[in-house]
Protein backbone atom coordinates (compact mmCIF):
# COMPACT_ATOMS: atom_id res chain seq x y z
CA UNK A 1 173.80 83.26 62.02
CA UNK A 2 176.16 85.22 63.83
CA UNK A 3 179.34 86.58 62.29
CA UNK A 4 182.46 87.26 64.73
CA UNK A 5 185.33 88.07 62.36
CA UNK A 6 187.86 87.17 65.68
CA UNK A 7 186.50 83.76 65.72
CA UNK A 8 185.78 83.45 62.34
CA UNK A 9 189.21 83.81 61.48
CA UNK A 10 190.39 81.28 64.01
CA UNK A 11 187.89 78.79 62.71
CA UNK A 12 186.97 78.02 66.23
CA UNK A 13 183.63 76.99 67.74
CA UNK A 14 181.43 79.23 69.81
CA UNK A 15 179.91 78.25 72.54
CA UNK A 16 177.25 80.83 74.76
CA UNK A 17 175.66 80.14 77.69
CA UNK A 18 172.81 82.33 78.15
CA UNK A 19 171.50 82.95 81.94
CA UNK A 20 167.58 82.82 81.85
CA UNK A 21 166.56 83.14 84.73
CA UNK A 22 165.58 86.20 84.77
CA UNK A 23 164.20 85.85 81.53
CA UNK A 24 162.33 83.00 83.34
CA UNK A 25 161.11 85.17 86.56
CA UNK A 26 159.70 87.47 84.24
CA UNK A 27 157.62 85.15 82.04
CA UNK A 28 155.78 83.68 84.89
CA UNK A 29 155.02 86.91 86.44
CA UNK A 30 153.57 87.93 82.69
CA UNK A 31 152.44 84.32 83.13
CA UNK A 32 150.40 85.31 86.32
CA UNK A 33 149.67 88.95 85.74
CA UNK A 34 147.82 87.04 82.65
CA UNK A 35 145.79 84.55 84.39
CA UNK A 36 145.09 86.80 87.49
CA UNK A 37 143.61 89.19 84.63
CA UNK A 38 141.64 86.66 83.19
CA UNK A 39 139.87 85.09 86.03
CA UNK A 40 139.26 88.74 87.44
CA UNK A 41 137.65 89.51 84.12
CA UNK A 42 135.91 85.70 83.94
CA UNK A 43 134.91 86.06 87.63
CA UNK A 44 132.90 89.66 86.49
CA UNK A 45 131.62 88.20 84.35
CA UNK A 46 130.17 85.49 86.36
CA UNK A 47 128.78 88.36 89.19
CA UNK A 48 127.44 90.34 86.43
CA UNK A 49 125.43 87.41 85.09
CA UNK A 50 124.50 86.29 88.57
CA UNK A 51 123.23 89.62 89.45
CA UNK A 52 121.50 90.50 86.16
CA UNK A 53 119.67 86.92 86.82
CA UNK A 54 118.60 87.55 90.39
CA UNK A 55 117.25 91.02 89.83
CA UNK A 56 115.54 89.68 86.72
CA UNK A 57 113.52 86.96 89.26
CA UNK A 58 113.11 89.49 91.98
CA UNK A 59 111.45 91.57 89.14
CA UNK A 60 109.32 88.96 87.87
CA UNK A 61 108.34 87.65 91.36
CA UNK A 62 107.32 91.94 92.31
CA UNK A 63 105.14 92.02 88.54
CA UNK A 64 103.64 88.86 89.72
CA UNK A 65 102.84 89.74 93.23
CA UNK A 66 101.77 92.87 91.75
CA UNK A 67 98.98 91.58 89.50
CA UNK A 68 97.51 89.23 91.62
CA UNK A 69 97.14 91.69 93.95
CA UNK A 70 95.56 93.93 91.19
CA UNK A 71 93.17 90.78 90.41
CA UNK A 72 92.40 90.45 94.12
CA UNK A 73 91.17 94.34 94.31
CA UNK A 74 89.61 94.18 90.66
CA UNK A 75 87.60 90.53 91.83
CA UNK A 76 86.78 92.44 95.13
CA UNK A 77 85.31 95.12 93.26
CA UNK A 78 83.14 93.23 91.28
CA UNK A 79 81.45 91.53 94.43
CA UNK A 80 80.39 94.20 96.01
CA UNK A 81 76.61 93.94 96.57
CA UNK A 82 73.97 96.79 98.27
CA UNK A 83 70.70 97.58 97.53
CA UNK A 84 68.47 100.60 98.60
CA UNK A 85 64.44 100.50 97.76
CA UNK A 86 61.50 101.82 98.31
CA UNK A 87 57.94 101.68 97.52
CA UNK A 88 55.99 103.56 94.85
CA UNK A 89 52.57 103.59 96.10
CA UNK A 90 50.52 103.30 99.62
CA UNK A 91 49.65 99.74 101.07
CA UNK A 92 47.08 98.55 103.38
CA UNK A 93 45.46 96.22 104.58
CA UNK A 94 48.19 93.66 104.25
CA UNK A 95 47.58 90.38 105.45
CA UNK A 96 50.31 87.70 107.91
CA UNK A 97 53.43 86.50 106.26
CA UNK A 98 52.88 89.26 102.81
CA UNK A 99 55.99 89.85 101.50
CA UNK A 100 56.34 93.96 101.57
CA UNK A 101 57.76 94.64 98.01
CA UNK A 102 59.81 97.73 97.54
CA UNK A 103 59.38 98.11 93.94
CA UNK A 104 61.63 101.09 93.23
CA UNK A 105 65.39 100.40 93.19
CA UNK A 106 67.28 103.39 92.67
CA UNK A 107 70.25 101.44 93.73
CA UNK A 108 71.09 97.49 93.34
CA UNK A 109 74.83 97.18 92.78
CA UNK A 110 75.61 93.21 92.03
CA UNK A 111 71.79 92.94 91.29
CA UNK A 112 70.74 90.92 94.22
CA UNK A 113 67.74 92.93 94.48
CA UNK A 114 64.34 91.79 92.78
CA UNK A 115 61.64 94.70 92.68
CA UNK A 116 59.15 92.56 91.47
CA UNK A 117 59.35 89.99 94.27
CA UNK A 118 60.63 92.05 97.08
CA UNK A 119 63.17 89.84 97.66
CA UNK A 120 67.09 89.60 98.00
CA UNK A 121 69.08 86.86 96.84
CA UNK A 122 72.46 86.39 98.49
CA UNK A 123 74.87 85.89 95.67
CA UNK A 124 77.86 85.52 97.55
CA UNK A 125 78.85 84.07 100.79
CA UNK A 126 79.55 86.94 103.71
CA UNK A 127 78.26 88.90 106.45
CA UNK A 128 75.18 91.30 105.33
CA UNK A 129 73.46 94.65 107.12
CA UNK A 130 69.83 94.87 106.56
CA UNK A 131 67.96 97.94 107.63
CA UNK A 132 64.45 98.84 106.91
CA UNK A 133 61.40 101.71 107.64
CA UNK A 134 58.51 102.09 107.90
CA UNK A 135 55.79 105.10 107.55
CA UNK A 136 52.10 104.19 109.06
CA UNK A 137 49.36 106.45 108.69
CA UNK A 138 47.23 108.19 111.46
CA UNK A 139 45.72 105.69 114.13
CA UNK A 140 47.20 102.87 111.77
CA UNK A 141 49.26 100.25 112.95
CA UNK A 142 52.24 98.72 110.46
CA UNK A 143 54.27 95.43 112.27
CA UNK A 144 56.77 93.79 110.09
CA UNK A 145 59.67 91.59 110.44
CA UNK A 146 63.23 90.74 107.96
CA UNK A 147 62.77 87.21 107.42
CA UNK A 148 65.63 85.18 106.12
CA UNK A 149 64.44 82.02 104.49
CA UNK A 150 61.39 81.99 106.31
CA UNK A 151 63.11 82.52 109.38
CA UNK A 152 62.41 85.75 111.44
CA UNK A 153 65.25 87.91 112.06
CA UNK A 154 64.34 91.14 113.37
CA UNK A 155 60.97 93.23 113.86
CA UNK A 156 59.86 96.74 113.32
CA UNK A 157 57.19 97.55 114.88
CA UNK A 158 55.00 100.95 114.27
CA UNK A 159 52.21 101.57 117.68
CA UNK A 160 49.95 103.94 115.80
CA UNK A 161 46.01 102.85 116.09
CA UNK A 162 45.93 106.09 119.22
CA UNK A 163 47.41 108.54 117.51
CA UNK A 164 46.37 111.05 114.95
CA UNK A 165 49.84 111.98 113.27
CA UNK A 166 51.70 109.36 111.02
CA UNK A 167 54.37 107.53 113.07
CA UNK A 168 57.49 105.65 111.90
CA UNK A 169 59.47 102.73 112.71
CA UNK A 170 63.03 101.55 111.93
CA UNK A 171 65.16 97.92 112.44
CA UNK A 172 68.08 96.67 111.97
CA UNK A 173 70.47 93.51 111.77
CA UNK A 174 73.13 92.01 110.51
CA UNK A 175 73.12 88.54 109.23
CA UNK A 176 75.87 85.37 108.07
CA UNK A 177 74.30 84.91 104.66
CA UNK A 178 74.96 81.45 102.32
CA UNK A 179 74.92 82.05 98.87
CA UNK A 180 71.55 81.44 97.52
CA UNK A 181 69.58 82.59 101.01
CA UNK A 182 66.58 84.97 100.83
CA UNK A 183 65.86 88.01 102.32
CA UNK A 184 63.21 90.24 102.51
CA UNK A 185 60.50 92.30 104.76
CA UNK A 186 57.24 90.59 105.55
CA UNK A 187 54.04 91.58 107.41
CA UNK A 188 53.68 90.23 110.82
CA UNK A 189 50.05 89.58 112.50
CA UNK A 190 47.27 91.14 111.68
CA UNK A 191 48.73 94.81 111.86
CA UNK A 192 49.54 95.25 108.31
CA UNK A 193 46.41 98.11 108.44
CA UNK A 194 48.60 100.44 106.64
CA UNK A 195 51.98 101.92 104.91
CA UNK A 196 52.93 105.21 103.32
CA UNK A 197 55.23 105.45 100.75
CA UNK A 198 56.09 109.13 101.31
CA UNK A 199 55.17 111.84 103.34
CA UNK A 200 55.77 115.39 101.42
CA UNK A 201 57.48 115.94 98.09
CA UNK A 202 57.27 112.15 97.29
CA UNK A 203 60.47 111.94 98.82
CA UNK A 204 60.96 108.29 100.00
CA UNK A 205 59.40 107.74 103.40
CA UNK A 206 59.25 103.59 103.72
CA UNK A 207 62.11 102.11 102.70
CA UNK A 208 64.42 98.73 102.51
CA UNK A 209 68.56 98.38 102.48
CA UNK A 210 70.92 95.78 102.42
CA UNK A 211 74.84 95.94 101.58
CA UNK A 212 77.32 93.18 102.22
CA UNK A 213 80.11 94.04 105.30
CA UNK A 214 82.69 91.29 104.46
């Protein structure tokens, strides 16, 4: 309550009108200053989340690409497949269609190789180089052929019954392998007279390779 002691003594009523508008103007611009600082702080916020949530899936959707292309290079890795072999010991007199087996395999990566057959297995669907040679010994002929489930690929053939020196042959070819086919090198004819496994310091002379391209 206020005291006057004018009025008071007077005993009259006071009456005050009070202009608020301005009083007014300023509460709504506190008002707005208010709300604008709100939604500005709301509407962070929200862009903060928004961004925080996309670089989140962008990162999970790199990792992801990421490994899968780690697993692709890892599972390509693993099916690699080549072979290199040779033989141990001379051969001769060989008769048609005797498979030539290379008995030593130094190398057989995705072990398609068998050294006691002579023969590859394809394990894996693709395109395969095959290359093989071959050492005959003086005036001895050597003919042989890749055969690829039976099937003659290639020959190799080794002229020698006129000379006097050893003589060697090579072949080569590449082949669309299923998984499951068989290769290997196989006497042709009757000219399987004779093969050298080496010529000086044991050193690998007649050989057989194989290695997949794609």
């Amino acid at each position: 309550m206020i005291s006057m002691p004018l009025v008071d003594n007077i005993e009259a009523t006071l009456k005050a009108d009070l202009d608020v508008t301005k009083m007014n103007k300023y509460l709504h611009e506190y008002i707005q200053q208010e709300v604008s600082l709100g939604v500005s702080k709301a509407m962070a916020g929200m862009v903060e989340t928004m961004v925080e949530n996309k670089t989140r899936a962008v990162q999970t959707e790199l990792e992801a690409k990421i490994g899968d292309k780690m697993k692709q290079l890892n599972q390509k890795d693993r099916e690699k497949h080549a072979f290199f072999a040779h033989l141990s010991s001379n051969k001769e007199n060989l008769i048609d269609g005797t498979v030539v087996i290379f008995n030593r395999a130094p190398l057989n990566v995705g072990g398609g190789y068998d050294t006691a057959s002579g023969k590859f297995t394809c394990k894996e669907d693709g395109l395969y180089f095959f290359s093989w040679t071959t050492l005959s010994n003086s005036r001895k002929d050597f003919t042989s052929a890749l055969f690829v489930n039976g099937n003659g690929i290639a020959e190799n053939i080794v002229d020698n019954d006129e000379t006097i020196d050893t003589m060697t042959g090579s072949s080569s070819a590449i082949f669309q392998m299923r998984k499951g086919d068989v290769a290997w090198i196989g006497v042709v004819g009757s000219e399987g007279t004779y093969l050298r496994h080496t010529w000086v310091n044991g050193i690998p002379a007649s050989v057989f390779t194989g290695f997949k391209i794609d």
